[in-house]
N, C-alpha and C. Protein backbone atom coordinates (compact mmCIF):
# COMPACT_ATOMS: atom_id res chain seq x y z
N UNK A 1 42.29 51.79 14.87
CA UNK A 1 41.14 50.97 14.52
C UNK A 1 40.87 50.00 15.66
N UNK A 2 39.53 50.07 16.03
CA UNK A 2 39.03 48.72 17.03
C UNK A 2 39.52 47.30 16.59
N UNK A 3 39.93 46.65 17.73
CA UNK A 3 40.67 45.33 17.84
C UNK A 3 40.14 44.25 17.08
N UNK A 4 38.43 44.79 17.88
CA UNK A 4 37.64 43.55 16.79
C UNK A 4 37.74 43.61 15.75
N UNK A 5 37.07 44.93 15.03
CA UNK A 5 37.24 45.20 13.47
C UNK A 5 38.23 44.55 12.97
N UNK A 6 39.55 44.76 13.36
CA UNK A 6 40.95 44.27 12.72
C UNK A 6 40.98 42.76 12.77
N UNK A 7 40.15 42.46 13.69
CA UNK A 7 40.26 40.66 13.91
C UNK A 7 39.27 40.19 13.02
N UNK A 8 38.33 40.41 12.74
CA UNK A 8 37.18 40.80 12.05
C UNK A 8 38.00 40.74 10.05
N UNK A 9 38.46 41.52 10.11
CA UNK A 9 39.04 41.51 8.56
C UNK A 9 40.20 40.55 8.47
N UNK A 10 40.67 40.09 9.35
CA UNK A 10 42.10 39.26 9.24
C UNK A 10 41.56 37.68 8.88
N UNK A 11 40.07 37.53 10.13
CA UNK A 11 39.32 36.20 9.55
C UNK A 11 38.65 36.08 8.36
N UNK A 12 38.23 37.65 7.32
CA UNK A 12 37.32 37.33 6.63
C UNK A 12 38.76 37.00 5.23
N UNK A 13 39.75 37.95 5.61
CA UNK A 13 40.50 37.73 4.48
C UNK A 13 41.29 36.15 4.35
N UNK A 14 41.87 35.46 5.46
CA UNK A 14 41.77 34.36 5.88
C UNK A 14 40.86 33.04 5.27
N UNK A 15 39.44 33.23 5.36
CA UNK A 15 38.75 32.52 4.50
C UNK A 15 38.59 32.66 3.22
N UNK A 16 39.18 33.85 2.98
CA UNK A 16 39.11 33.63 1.53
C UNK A 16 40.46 32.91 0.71
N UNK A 17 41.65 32.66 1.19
CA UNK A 17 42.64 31.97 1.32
C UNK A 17 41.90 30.56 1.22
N UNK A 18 41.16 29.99 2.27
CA UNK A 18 41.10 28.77 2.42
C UNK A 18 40.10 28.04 1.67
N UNK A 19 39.00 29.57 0.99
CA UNK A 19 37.97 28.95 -0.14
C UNK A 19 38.62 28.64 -1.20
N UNK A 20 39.67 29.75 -1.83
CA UNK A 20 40.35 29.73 -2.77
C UNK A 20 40.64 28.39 -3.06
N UNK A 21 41.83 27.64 -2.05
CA UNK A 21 41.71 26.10 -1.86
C UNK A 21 40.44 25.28 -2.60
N UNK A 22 39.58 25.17 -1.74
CA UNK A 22 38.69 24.51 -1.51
C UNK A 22 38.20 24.42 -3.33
N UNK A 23 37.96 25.75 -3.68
CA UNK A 23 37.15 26.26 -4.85
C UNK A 23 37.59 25.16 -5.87
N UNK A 24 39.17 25.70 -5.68
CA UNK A 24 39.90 25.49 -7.40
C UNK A 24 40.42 24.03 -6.92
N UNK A 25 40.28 23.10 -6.15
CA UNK A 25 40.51 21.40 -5.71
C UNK A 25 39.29 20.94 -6.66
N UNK A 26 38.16 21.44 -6.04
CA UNK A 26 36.59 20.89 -6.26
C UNK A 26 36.23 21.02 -7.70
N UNK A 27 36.63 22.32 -8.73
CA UNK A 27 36.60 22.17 -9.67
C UNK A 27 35.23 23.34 -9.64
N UNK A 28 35.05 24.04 -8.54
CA UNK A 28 33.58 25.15 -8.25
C UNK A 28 34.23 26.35 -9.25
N UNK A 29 34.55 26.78 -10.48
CA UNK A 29 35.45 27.83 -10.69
C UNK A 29 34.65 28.96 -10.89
N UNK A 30 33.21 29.10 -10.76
CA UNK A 30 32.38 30.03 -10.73
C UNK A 30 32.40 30.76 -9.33
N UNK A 31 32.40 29.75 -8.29
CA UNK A 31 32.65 30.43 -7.09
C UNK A 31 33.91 30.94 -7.27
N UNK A 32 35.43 30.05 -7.40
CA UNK A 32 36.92 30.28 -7.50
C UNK A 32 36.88 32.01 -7.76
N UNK A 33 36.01 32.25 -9.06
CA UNK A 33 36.20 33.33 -9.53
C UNK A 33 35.33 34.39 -8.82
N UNK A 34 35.09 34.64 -8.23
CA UNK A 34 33.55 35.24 -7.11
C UNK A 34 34.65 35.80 -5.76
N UNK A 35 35.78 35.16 -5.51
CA UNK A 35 36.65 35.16 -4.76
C UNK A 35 37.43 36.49 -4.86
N UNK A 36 37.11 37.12 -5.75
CA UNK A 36 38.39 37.95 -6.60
C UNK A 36 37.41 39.23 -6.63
N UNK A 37 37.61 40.43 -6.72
CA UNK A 37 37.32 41.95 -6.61
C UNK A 37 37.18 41.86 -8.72
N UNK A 38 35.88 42.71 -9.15
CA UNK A 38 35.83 42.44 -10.59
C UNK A 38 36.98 42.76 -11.31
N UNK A 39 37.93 43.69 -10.89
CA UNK A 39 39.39 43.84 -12.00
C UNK A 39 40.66 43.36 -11.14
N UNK A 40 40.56 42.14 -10.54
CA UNK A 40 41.55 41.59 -9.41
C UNK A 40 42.01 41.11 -10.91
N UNK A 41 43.59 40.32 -10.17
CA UNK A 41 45.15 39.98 -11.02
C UNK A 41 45.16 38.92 -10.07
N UNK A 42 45.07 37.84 -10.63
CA UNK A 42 45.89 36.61 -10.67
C UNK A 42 47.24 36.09 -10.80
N UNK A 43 48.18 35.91 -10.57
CA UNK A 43 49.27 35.79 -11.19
C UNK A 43 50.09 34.71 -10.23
N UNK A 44 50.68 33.14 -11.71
CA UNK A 44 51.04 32.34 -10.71
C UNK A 44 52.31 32.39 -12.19
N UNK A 45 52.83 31.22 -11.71
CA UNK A 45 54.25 31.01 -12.62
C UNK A 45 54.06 30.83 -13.99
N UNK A 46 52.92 30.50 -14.25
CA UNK A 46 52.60 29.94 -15.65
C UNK A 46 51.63 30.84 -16.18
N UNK A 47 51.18 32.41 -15.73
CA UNK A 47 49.59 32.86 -16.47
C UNK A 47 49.37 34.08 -15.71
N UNK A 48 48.99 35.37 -16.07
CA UNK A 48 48.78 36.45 -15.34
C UNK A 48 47.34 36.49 -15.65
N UNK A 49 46.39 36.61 -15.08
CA UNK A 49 44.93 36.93 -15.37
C UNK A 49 44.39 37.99 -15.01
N UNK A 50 43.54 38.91 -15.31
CA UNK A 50 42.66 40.12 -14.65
C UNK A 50 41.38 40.23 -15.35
N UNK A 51 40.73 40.15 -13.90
CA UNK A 51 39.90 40.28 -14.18
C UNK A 51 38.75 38.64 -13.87
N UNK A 52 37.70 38.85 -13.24
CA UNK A 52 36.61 37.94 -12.85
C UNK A 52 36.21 36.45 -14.31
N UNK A 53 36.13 37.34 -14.80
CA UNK A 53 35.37 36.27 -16.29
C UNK A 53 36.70 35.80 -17.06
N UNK A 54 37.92 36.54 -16.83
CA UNK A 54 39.45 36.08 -17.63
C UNK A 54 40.07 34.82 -16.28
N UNK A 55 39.52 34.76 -14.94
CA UNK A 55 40.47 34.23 -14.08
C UNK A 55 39.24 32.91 -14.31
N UNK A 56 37.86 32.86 -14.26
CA UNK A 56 37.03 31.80 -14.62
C UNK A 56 37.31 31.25 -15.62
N UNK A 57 37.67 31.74 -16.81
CA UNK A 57 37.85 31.46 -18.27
C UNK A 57 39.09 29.99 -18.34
N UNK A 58 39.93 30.78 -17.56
CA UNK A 58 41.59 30.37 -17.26
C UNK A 58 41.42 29.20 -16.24
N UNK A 59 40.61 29.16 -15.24
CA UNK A 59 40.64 27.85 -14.62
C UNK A 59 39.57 26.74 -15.29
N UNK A 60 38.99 27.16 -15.76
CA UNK A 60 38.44 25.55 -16.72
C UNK A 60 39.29 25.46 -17.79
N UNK A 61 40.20 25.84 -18.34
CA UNK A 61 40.99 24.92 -19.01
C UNK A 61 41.79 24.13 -18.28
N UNK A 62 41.50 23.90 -17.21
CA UNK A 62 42.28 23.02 -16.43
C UNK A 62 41.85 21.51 -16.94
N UNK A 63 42.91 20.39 -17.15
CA UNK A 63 42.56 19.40 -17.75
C UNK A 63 41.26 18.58 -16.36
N UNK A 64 40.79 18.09 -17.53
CA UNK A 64 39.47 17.27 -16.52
C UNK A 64 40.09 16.09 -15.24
N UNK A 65 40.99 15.31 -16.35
CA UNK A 65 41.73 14.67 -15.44
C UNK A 65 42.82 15.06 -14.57
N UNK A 66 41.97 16.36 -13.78
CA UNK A 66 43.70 16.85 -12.64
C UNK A 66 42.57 16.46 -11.22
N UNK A 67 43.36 16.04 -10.51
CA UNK A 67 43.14 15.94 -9.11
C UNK A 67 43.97 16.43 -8.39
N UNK A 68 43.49 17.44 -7.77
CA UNK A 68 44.34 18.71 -6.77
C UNK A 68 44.03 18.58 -5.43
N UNK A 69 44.69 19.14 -4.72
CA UNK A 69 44.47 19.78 -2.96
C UNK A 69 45.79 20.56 -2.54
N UNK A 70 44.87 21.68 -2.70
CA UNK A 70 46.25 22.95 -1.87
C UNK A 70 46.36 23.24 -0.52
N UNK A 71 47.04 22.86 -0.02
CA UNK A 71 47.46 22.88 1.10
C UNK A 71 47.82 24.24 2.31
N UNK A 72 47.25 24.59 2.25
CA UNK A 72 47.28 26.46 2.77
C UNK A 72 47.72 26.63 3.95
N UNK A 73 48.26 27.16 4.64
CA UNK A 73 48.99 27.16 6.06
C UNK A 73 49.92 28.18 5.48
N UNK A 74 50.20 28.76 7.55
CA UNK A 74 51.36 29.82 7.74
C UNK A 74 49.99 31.31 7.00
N UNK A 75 48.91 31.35 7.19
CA UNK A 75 47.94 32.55 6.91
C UNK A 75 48.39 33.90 7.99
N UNK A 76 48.64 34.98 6.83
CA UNK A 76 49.37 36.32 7.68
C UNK A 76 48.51 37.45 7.20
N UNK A 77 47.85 37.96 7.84
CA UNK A 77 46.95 39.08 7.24
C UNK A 77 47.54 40.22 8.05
N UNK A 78 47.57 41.69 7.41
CA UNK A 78 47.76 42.57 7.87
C UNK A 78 47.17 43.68 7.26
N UNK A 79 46.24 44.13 8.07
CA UNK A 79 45.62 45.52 8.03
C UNK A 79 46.16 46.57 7.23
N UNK A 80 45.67 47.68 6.45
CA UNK A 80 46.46 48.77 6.31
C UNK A 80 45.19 49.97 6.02
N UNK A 81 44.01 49.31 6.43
CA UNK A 81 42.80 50.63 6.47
C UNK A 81 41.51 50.00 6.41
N UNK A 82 40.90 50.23 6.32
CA UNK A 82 39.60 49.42 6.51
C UNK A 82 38.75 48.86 5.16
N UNK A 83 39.82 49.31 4.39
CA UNK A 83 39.09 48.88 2.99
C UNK A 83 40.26 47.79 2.21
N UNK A 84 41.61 47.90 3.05
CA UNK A 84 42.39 47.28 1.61
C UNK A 84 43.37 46.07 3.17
N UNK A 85 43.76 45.14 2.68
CA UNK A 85 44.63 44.74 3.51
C UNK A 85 45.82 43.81 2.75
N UNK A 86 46.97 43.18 3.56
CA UNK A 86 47.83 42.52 2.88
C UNK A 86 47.81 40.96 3.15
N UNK A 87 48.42 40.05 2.81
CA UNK A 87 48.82 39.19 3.35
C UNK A 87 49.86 38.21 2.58
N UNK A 88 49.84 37.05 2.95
CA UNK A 88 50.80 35.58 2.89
C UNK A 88 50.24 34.75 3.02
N UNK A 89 50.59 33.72 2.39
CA UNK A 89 49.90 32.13 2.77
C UNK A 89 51.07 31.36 2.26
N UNK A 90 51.44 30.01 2.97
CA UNK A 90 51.90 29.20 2.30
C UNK A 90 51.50 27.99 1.59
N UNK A 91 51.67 27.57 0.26
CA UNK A 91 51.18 26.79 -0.52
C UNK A 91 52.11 25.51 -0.43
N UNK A 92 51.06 24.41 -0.14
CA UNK A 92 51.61 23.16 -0.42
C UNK A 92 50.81 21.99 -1.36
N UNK A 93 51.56 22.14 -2.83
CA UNK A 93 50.20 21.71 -3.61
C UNK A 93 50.48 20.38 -3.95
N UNK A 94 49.34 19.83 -3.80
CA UNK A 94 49.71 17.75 -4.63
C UNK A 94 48.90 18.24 -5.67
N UNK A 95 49.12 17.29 -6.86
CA UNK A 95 48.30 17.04 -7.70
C UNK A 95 48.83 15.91 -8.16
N UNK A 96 47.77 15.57 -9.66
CA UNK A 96 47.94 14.50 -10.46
C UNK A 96 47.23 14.80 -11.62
N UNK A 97 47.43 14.46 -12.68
CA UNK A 97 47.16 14.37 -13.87
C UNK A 97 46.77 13.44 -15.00
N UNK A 98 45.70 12.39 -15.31
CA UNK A 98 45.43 11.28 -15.41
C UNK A 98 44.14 10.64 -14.82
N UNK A 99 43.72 9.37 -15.79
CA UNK A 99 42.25 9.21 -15.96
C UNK A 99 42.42 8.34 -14.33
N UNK A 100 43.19 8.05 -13.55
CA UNK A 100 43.33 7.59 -12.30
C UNK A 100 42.42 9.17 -11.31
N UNK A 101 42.96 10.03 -11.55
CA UNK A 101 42.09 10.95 -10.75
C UNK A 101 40.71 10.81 -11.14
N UNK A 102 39.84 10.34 -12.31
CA UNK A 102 38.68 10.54 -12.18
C UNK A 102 37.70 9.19 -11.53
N UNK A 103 39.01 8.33 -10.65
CA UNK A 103 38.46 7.20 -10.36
C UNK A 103 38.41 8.32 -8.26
N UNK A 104 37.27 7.06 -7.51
CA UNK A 104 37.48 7.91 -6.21
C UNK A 104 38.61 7.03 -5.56
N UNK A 105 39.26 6.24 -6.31
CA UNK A 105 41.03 5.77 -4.94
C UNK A 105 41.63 6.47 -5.35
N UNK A 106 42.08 6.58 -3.90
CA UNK A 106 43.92 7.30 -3.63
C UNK A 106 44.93 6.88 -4.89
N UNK A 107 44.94 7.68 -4.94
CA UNK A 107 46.20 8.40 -6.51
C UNK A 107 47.41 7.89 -5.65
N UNK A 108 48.84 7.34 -6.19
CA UNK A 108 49.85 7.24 -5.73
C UNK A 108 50.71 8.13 -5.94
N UNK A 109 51.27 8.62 -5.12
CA UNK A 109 51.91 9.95 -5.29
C UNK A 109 53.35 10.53 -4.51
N UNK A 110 54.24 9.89 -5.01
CA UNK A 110 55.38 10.86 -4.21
C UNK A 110 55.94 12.15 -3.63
N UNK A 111 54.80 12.73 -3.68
CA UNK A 111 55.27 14.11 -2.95
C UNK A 111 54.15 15.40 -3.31
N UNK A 112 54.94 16.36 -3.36
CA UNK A 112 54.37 17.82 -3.13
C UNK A 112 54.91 18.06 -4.86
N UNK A 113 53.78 18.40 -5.27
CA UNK A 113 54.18 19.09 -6.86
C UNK A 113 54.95 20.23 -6.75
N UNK A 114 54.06 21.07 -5.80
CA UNK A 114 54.79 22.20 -5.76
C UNK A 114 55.35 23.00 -4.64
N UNK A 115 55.95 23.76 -3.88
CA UNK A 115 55.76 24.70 -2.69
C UNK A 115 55.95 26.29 -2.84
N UNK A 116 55.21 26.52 -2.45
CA UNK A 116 55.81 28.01 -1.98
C UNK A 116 54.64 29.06 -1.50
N UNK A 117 54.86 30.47 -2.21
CA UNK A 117 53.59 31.23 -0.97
C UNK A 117 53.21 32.23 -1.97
N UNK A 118 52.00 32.12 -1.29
CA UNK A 118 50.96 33.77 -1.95
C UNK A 118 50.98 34.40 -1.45
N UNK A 119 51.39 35.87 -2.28
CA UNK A 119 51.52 36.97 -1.79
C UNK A 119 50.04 37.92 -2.36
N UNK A 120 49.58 38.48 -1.67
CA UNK A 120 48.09 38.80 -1.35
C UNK A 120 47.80 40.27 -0.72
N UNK A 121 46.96 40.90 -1.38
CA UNK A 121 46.32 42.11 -1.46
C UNK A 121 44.74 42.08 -1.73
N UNK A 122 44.06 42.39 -0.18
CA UNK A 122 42.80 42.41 0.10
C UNK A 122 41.93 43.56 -0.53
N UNK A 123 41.11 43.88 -1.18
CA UNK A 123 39.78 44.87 -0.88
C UNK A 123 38.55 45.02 -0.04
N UNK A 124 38.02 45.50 0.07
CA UNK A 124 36.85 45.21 0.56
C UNK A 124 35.74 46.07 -0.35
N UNK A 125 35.15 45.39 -0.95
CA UNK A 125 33.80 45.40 -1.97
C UNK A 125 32.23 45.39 -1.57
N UNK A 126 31.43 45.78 -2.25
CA UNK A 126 30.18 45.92 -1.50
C UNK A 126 29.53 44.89 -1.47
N UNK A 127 30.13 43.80 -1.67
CA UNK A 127 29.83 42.09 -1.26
C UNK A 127 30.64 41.39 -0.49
N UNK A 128 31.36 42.06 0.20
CA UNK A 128 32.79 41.98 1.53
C UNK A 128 33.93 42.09 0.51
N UNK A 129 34.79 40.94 1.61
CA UNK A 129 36.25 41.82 1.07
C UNK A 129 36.47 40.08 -0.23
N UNK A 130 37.75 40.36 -1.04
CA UNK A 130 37.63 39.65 -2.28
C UNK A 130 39.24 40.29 -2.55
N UNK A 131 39.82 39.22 -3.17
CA UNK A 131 41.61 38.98 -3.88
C UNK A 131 41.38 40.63 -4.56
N UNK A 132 42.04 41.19 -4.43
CA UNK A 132 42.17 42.23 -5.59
C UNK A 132 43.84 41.90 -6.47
N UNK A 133 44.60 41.62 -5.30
CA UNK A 133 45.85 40.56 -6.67
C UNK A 133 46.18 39.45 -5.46
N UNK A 134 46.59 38.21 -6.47
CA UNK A 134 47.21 37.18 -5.64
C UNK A 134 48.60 36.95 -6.76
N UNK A 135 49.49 36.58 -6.04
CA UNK A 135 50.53 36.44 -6.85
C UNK A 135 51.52 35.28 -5.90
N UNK A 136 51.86 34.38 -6.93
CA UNK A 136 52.59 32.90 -6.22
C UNK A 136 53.82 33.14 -6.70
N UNK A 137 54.52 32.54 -5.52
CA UNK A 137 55.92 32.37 -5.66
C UNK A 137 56.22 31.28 -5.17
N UNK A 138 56.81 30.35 -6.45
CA UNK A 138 57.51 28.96 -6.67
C UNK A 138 58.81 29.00 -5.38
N UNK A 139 58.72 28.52 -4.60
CA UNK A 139 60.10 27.75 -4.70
C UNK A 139 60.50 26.50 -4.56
N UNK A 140 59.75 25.30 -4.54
CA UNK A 140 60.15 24.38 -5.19
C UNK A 140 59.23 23.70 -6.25
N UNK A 141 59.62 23.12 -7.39
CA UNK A 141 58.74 22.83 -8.33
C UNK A 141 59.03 21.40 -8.65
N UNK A 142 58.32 19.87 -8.84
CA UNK A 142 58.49 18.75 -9.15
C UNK A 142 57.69 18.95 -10.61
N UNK A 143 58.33 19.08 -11.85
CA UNK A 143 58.24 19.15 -13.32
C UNK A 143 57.35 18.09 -13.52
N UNK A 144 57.69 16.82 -13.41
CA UNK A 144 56.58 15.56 -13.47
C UNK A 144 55.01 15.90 -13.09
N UNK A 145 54.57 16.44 -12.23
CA UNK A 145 53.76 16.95 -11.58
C UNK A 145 52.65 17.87 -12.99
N UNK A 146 53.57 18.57 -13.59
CA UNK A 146 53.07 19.50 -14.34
C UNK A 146 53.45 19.20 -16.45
N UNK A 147 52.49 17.62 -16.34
CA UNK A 147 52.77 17.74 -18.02
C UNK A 147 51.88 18.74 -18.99
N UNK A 148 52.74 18.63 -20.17
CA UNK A 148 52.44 19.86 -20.83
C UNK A 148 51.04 19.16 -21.83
């Protein structure tokens, strides 16, 4: 396969990593979900989803009062045909939980709620390429971070 092409799919799959971010911080979960191939799999420690309108469904129950930013770095894409590709990302997530996030000051916050990495499987769809599964893996978790 031409160099560009391959560079070409590594950036488009890449941004979709970093919308993903962007999407599900901002609270956009119509886009969040737009991100994803129509029978893509979600899957993080707490919820397996499939599917476009089940992974939208699943991120607005997110409480109103969460204030997020995922932290994305270490992005690894790898080719495997011109329609499907792989990758990695590493996740570094803050959040908060509380009517303090719906104010605009800085939240006080000791650390990283969570860390670890997405493991990622590209398509490419006749609206470009889009998650066909994302799947997270914890390895470190601050419990406080995440009340029930």
């Amino acid at each position: 396969m031409d160099d560009a092409i391959r560079r070409g799919i590594e950036h488009d799959c890449q941004q979709l990593s970093i919308a993903y971010a962007r999407t599900a911080d901002f609270g956009d979960y119509t886009a969040f979900a737009n991100l994803f191939a129509d029978d893509a799999v979600l899957e993080t420690s707490l919820v397996q989803v499939r599917g476009k309108g089940e992974i939208e469904a699943t991120m607005k129950k997110r409480p109103t009062e969460l204030r997020s930013r995922h932290i994305i770095t270490n992005i690894f894409i790898e080719m495997l045909d011109a329609e499907h590709a792989r990758g990695i990302s590493y996740l570094s997530l803050y959040r908060h939980v509380g009517p303090e996030s719906l104010q605009s000051e800085p939240v006080e916050l000791s650390g990283p709620a969570l860390i670890g990495h997405y493991e990622d499987w590209f398509v490419k769809t006749s609206i470009g390429w889009r998650f066909e599964r994302r799947k997270l893996h914890v390895a470190f978790r601050r419990a406080a971070s995440f009340p029930s």
